[in-house]
C-alpha atoms as a PDB file:
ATOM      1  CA  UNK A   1      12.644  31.117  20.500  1.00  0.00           C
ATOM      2  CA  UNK A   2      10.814  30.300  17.396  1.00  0.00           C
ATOM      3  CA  UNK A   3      14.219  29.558  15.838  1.00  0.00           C
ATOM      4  CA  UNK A   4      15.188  26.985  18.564  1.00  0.00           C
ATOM      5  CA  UNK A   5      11.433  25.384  17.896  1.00  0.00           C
ATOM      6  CA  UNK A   6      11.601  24.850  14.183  1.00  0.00           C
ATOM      7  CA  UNK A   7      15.003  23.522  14.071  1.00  0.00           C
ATOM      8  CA  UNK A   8      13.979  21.003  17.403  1.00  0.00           C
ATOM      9  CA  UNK A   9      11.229  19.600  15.213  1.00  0.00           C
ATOM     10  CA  UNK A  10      13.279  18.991  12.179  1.00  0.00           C
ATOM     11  CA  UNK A  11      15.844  17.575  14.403  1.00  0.00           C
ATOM     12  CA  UNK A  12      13.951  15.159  15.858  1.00  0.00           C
ATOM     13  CA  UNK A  13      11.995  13.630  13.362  1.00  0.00           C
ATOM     14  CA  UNK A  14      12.412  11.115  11.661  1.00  0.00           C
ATOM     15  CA  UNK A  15      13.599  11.291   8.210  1.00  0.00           C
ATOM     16  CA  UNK A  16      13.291   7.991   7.494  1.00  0.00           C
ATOM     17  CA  UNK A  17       9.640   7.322   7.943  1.00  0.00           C
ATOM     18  CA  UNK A  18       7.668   7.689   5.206  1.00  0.00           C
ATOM     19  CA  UNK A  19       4.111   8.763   5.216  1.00  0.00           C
ATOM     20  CA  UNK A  20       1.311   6.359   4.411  1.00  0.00           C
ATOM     21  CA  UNK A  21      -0.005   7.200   0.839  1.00  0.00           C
ATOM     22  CA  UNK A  22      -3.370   6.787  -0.257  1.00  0.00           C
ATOM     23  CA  UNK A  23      -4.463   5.796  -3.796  1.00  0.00           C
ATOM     24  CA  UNK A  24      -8.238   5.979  -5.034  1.00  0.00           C
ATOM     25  CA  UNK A  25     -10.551   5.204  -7.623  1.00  0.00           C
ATOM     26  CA  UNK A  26     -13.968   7.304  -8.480  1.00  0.00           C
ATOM     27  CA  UNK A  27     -15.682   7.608 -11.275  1.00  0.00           C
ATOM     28  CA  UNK A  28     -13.456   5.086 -13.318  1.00  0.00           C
ATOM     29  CA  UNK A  29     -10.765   2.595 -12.871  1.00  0.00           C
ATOM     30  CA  UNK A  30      -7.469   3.005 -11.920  1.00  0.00           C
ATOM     31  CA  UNK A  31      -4.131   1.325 -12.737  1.00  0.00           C
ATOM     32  CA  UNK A  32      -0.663   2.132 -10.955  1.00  0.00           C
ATOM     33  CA  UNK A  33       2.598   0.561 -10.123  1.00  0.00           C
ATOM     34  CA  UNK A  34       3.832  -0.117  -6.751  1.00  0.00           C
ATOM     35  CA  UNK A  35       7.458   0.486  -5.232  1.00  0.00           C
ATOM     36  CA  UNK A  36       7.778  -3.339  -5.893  1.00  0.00           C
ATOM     37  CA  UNK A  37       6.639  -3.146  -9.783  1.00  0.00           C
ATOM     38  CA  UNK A  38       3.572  -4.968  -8.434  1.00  0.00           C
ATOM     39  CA  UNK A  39       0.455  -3.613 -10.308  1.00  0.00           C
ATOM     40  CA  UNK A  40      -2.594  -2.796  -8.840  1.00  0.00           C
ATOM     41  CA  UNK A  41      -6.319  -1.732 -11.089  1.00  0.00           C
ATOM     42  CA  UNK A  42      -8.315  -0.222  -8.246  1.00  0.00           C
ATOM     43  CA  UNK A  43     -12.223  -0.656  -9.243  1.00  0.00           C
ATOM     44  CA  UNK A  44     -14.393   2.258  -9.543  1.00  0.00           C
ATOM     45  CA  UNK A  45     -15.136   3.727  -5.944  1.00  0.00           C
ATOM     46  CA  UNK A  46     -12.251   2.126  -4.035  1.00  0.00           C
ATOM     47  CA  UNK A  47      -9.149   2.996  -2.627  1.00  0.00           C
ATOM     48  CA  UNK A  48      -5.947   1.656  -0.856  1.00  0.00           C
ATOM     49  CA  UNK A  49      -3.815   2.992   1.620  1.00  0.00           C
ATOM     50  CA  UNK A  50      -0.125   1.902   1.347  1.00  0.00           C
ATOM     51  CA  UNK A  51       2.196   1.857   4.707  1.00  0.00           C
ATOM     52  CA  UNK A  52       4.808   4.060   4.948  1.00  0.00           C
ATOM     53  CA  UNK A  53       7.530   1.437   5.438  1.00  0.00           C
ATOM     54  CA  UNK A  54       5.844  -0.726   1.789  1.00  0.00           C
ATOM     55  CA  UNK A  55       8.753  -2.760   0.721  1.00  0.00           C
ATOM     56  CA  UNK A  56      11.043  -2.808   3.578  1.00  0.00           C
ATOM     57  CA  UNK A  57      10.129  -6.020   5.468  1.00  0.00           C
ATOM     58  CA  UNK A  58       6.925  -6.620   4.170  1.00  0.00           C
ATOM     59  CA  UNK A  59       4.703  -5.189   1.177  1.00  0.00           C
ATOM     60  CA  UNK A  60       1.405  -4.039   3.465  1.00  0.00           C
ATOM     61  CA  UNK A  61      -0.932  -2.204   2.125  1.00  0.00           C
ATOM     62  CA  UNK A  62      -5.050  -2.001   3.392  1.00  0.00           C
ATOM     63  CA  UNK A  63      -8.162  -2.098   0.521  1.00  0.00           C
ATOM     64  CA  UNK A  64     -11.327  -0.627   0.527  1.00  0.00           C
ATOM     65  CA  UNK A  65     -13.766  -1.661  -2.400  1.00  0.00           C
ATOM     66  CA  UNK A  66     -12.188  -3.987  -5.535  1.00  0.00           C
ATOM     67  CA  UNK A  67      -8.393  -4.497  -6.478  1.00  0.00           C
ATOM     68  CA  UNK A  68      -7.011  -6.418  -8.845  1.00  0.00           C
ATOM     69  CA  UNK A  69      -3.302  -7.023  -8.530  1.00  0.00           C
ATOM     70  CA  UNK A  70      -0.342  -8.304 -10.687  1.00  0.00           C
ATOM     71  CA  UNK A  71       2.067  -9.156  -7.570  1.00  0.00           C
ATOM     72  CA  UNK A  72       5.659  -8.964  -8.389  1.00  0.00           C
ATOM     73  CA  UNK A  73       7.574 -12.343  -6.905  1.00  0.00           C
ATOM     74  CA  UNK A  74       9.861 -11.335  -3.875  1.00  0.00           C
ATOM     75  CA  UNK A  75       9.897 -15.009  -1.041  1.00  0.00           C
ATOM     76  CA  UNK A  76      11.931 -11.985   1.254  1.00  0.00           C
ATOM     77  CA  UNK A  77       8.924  -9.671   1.810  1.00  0.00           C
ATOM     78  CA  UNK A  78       5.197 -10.851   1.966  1.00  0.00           C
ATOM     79  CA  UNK A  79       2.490  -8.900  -0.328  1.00  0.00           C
ATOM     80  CA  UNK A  80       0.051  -8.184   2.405  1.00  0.00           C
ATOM     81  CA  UNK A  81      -3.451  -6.889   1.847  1.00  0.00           C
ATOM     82  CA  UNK A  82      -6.007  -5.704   4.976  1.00  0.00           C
ATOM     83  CA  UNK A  83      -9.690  -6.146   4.125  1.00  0.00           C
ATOM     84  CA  UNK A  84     -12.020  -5.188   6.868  1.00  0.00           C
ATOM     85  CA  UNK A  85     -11.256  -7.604   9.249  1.00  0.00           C
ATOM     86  CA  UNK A  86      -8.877 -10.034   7.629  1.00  0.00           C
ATOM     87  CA  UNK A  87      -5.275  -9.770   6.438  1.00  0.00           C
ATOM     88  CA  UNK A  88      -4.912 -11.739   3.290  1.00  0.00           C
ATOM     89  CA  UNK A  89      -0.391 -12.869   3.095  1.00  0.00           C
ATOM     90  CA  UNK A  90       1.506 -14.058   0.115  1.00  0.00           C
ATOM     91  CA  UNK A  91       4.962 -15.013  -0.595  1.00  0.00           C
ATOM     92  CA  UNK A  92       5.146 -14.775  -3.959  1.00  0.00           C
ATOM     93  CA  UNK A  93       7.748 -16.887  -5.950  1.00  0.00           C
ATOM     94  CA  UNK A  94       6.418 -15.902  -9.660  1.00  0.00           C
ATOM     95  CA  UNK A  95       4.290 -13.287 -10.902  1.00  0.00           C
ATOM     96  CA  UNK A  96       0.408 -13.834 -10.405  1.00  0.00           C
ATOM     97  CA  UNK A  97      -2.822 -12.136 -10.248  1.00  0.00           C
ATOM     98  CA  UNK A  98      -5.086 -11.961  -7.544  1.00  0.00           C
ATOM     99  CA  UNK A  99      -8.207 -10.157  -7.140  1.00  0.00           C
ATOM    100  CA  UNK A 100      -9.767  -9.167  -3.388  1.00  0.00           C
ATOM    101  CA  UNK A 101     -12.732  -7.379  -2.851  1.00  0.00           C
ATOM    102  CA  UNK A 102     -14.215  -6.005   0.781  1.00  0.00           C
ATOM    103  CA  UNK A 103     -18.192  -7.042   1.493  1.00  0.00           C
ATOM    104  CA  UNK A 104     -18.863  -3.089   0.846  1.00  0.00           C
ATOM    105  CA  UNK A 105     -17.743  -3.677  -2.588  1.00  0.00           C
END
């Protein structure tokens, strides 16, 4: 019976959804590279939480604290950043950077 429940879970999810994955900042800052080759320098004591589905029809991601980002260009797929209450769109035709910080910050 176990059996049958193990291999009814793996059959039914769904391999392809990703998880959400979470990037933060503490003590110091923090620079990675997106999916996208966008850049991002998370400021000391923030974080950012980056959907599952980043770079399929949209580049979403939500910010707590201070980012600064080097977005790569893509007009297909909006770089989309949630900050508190807002939701901050681009569609970004040549490299640029942006900063955004949340009141908190």
């Amino acid at each position: 019976m176990l059996a049958v429940a193990i291999a009814a879970v793996f059959f039914f999810r769904n391999p392809s959804e990703k998880q959400e994955l979470q990037i933060a900042a503490t003590a110091t800052t923090l620079t990675d590279t997106l999916t996208d080759g966008s850049v991002v320098v998370l400021n000391r004591n923030s974080g950012l939480q980056i959907a599952g589905n980043f770079n399929k029809k949209e580049r979403r991601m939500r910010l707590s604290g201070e980012a600064y980002f080097a977005v790569a260009p893509d007009q297909e797929k909006p770089f989309v950043i949630e900050v508190e209450q807002l939701e901050v769109k681009w569609w970004v035709r040549s490299s640029m950077w942006t900063a955004v910080r949340s009141r908190g910050a």
